[in-house]
C-alpha atoms as a PDB file:
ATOM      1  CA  UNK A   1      61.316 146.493  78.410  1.00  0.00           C
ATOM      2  CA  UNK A   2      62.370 143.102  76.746  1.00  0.00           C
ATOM      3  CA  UNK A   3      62.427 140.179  78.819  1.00  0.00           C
ATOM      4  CA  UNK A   4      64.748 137.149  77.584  1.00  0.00           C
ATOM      5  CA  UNK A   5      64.374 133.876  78.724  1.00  0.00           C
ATOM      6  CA  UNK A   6      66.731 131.950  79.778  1.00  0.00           C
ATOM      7  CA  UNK A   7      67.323 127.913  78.684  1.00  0.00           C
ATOM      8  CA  UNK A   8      68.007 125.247  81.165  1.00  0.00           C
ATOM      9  CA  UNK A   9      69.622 123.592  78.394  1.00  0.00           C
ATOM     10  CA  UNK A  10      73.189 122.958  78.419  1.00  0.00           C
ATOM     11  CA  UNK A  11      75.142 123.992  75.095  1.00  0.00           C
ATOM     12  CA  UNK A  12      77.151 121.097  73.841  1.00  0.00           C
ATOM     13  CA  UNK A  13      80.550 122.034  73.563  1.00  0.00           C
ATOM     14  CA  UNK A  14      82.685 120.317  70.911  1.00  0.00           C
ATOM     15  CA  UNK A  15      85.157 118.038  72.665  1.00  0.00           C
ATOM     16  CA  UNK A  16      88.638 117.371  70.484  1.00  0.00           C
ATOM     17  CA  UNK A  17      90.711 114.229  70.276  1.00  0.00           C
ATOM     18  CA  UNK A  18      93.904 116.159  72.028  1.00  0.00           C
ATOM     19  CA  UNK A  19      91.520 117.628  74.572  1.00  0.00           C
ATOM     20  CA  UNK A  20      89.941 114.433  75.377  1.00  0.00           C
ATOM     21  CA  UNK A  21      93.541 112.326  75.923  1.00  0.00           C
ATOM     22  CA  UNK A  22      94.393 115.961  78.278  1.00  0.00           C
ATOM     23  CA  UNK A  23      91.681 114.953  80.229  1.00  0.00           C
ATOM     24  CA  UNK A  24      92.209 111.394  80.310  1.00  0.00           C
ATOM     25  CA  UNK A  25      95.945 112.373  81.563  1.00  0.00           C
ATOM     26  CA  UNK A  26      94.890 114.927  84.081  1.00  0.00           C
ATOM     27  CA  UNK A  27      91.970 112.325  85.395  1.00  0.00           C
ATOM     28  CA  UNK A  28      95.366 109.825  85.791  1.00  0.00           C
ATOM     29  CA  UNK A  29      97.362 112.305  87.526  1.00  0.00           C
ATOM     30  CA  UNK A  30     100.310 112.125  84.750  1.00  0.00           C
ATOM     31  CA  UNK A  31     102.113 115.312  84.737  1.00  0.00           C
ATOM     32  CA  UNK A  32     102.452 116.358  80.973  1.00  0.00           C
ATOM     33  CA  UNK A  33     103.192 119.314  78.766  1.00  0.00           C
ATOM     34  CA  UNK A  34     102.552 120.415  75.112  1.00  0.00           C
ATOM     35  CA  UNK A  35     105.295 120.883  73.237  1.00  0.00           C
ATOM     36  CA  UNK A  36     105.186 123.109  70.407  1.00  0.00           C
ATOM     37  CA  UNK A  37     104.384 121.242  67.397  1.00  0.00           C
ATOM     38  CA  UNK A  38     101.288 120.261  69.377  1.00  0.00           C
ATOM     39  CA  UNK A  39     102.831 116.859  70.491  1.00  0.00           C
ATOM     40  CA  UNK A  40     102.085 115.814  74.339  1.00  0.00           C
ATOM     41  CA  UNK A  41     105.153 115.045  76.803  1.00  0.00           C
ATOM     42  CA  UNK A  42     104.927 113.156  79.736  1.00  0.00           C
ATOM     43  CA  UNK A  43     107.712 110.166  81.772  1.00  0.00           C
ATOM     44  CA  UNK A  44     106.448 107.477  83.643  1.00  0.00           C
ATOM     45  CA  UNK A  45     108.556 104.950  85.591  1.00  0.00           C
ATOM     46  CA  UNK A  46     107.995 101.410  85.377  1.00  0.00           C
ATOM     47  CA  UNK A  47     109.115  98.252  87.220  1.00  0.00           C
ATOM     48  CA  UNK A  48     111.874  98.819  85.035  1.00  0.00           C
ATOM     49  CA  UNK A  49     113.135 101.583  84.168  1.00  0.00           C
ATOM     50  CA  UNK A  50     111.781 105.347  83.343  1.00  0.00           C
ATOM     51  CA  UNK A  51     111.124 106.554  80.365  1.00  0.00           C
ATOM     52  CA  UNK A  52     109.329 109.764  78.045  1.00  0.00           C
ATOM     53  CA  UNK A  53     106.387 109.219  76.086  1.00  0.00           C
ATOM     54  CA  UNK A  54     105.073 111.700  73.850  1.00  0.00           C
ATOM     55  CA  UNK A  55     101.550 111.573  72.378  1.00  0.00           C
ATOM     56  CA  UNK A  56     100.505 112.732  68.704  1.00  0.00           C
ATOM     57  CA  UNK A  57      97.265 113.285  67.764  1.00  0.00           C
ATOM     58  CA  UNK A  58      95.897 114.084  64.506  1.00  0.00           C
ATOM     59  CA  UNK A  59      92.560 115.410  64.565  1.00  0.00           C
ATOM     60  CA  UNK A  60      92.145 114.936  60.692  1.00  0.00           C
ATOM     61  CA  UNK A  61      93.260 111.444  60.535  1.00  0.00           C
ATOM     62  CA  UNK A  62      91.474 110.328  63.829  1.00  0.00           C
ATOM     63  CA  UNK A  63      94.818 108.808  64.688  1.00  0.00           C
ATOM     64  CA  UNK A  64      96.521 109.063  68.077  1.00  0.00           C
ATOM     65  CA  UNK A  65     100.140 107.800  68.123  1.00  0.00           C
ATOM     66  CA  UNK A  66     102.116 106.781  71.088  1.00  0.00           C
ATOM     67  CA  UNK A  67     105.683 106.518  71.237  1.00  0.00           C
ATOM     68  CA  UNK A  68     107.870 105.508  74.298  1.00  0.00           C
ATOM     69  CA  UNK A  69     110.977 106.633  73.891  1.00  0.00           C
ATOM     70  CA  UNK A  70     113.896 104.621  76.145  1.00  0.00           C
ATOM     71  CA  UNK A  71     116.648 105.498  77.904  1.00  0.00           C
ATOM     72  CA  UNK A  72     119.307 103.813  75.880  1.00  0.00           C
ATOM     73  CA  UNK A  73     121.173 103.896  72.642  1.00  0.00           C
ATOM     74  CA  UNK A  74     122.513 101.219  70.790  1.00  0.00           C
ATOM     75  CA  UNK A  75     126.190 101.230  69.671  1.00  0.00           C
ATOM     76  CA  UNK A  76     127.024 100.367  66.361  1.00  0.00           C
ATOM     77  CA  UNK A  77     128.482  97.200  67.340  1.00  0.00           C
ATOM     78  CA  UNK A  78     124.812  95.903  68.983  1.00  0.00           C
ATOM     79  CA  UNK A  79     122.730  97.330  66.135  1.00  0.00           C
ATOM     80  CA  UNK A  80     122.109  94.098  64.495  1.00  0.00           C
ATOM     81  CA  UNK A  81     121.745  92.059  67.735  1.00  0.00           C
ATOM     82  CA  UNK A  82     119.387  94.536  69.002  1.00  0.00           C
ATOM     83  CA  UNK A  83     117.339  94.858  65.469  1.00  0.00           C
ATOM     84  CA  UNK A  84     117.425  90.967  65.092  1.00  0.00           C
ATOM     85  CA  UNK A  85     115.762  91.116  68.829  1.00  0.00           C
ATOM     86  CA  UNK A  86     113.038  93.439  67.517  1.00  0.00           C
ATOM     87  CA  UNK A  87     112.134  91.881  64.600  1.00  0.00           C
ATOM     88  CA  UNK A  88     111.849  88.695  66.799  1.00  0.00           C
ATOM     89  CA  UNK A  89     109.642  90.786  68.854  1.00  0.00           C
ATOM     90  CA  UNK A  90     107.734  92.404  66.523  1.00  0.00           C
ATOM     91  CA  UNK A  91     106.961  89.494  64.516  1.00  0.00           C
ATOM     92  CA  UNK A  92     104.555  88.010  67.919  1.00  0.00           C
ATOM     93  CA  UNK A  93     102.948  91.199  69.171  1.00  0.00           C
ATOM     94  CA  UNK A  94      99.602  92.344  68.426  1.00  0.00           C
ATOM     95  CA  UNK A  95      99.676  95.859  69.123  1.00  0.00           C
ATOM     96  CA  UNK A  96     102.367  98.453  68.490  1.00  0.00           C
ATOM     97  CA  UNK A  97     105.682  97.908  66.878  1.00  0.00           C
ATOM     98  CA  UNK A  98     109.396  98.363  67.976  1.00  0.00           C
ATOM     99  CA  UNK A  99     111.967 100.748  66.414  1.00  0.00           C
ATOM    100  CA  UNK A 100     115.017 101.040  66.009  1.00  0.00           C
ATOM    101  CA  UNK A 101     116.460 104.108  64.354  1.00  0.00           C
ATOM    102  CA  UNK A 102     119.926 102.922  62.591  1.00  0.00           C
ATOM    103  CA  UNK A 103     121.614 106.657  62.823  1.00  0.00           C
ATOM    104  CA  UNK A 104     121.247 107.335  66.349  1.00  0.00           C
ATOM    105  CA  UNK A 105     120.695 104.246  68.260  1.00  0.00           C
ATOM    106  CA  UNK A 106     117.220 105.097  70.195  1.00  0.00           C
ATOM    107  CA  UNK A 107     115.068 102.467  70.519  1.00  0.00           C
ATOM    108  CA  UNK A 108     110.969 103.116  70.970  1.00  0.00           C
ATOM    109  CA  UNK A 109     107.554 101.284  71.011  1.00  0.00           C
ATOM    110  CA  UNK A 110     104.756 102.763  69.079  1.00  0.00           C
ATOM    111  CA  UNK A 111     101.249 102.094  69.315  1.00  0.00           C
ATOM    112  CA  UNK A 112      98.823 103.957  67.054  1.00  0.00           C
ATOM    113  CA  UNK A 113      95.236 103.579  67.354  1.00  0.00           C
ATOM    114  CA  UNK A 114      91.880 104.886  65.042  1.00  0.00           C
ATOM    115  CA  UNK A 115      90.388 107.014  67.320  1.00  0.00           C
ATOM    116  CA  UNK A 116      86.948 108.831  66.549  1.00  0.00           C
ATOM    117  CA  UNK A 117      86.413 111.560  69.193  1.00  0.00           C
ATOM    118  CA  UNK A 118      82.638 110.553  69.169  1.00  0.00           C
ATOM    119  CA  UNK A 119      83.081 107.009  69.876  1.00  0.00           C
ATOM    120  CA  UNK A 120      86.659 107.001  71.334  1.00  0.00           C
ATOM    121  CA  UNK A 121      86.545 105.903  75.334  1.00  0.00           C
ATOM    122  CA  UNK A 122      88.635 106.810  78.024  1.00  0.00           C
ATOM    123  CA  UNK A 123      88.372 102.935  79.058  1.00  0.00           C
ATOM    124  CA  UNK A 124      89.805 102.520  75.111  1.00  0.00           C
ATOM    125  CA  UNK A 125      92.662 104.940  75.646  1.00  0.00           C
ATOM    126  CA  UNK A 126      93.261 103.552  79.006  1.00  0.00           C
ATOM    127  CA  UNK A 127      94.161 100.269  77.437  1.00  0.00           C
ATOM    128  CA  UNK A 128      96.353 101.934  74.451  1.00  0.00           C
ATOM    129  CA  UNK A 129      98.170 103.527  77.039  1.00  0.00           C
ATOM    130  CA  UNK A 130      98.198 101.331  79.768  1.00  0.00           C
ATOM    131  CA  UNK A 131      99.652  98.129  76.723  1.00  0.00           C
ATOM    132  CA  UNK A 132     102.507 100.751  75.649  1.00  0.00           C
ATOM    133  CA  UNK A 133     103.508 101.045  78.957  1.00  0.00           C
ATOM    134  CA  UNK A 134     103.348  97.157  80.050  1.00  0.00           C
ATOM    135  CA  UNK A 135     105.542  96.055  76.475  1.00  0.00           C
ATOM    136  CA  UNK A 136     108.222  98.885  77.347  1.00  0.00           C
ATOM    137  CA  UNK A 137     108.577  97.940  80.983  1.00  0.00           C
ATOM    138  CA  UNK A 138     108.389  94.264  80.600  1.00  0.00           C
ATOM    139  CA  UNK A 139     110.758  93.960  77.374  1.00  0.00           C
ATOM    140  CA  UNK A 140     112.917  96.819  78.080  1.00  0.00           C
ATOM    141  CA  UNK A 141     115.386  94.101  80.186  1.00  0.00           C
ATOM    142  CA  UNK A 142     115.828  91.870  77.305  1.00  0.00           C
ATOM    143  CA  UNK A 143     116.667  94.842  75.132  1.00  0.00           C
ATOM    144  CA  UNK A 144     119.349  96.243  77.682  1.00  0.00           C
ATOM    145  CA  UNK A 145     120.250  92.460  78.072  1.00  0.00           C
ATOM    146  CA  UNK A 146     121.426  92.426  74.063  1.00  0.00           C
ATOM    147  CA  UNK A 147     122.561  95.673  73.675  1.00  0.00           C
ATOM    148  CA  UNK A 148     125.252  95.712  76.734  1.00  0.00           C
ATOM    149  CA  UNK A 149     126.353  91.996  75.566  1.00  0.00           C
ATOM    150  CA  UNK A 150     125.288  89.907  78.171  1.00  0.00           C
ATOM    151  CA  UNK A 151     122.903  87.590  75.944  1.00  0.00           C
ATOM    152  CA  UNK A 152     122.456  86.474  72.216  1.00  0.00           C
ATOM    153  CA  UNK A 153     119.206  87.889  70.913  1.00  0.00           C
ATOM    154  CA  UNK A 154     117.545  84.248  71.001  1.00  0.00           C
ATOM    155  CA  UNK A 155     117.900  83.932  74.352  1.00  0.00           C
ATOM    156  CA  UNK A 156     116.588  87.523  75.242  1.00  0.00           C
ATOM    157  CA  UNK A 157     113.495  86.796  73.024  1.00  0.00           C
ATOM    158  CA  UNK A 158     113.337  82.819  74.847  1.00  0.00           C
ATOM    159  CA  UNK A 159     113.260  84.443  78.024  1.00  0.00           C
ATOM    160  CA  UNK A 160     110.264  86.932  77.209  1.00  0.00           C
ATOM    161  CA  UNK A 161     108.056  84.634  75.464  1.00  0.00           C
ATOM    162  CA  UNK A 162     109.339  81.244  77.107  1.00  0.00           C
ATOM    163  CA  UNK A 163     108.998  82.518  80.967  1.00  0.00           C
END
C-alpha cells in the first residue's frame, strides 16, 4: 500500500484585481452586481443625493476605473454653464476628473488609479473609493445649482471652494 503525506502548507491561490475590489465591496457591505462586459454595479446614497457607480478593472493594464454616474442630465440650454462649472472644477482637484458628455447630458466623476494586485491595499482602494464618493456628494449641489438656473457657474464654483 502507498502512503501519501499530507502538507500543512497552504497553497497560495492567485488573487485578481476584480476579485480583490469584490472582496473589498462585500467586506463594506455594498450590494453590487457584475454586469456582463465584466464591469461592477453598485448605488450608494450620499448626503446628497443617490447615485450608480460602476467599477472597471483591467487586469492587463493594472488600472481600476471608477465612474459615478448622477442622476441628472443637462439640457442643451445649461451645457455650457454646466461645462464652464467643470472645467472650473477640474482645473483644482487632485484626483479624478468631471465629465460631461455633450450628446446626452450625463454628468460623472472618474477616478482611475494604478493598481498592482500584489501591492494594491484595501486601505488604498478604500480611499479611491471613499474620494469618488465625497467629490460627487459634496459638488453634486453646485452642479444641480447651474444646471436648473438658479446660479452663474462662478458662484457655484465660489461657494465650493470659498465655504
Amino acid at each position: 500500500m502507498f502512503f501519501s503525506k499530507k502538507s500543512n502548507q497552504k497553497v497560495a491561490t492567485a488573487i485578481t484585481l476584480t476579485g480583490l475590489v469584490e472582496q473589498h465591496l462585500t467586506a463594506r457591505e455594498f450590494t453590487y452586481s457584475v454586469l456582463s462586459d465584466g464591469v461592477i454595479k453598485t448605488g450608494i446614497r450620499g448626503n446628497n443625493l443617490s447615485w450608480n457607480i460602476y467599477l472597471r478593472i483591467d487586469e492587463h493594464r493594472k488600472l481600476i476605473t471608477i465612474q459615478s454616474v448622477m442622476p441628472l442630465c443637462v439640457g442643451d440650454s445649461q451645457l455650457l454653464k454646466v461645462a464652464d462649472l467643470l472645467n472650473r472644477v477640474n482645473y483644482h482637484i487632485l484626483l479624478g476628473k468631471w465629465c460631461l458628455d455633450n450628446e446626452d447630458g450625463e454628468v460623472s466623476h472618474i477616478t482611475t488609479q494604478l493598481a498592482n494586485v500584489e501591492h494594491f491595499t484595501k486601505k488604498e482602494l478604500d480611499i479611491l473609493l471613499d474620494t469618488n464618493i465625497n467629490s460627487v456628494d459634496s459638488i453634486f449641489p453646485s452642479i444641480a445649482n447651474v444646471n436648473f438656473g438658479n446660479v452663474a457657474p462662478i458662484v457655484a464654483f465660489n461657494s465650493i471652494y470659498n465655504s
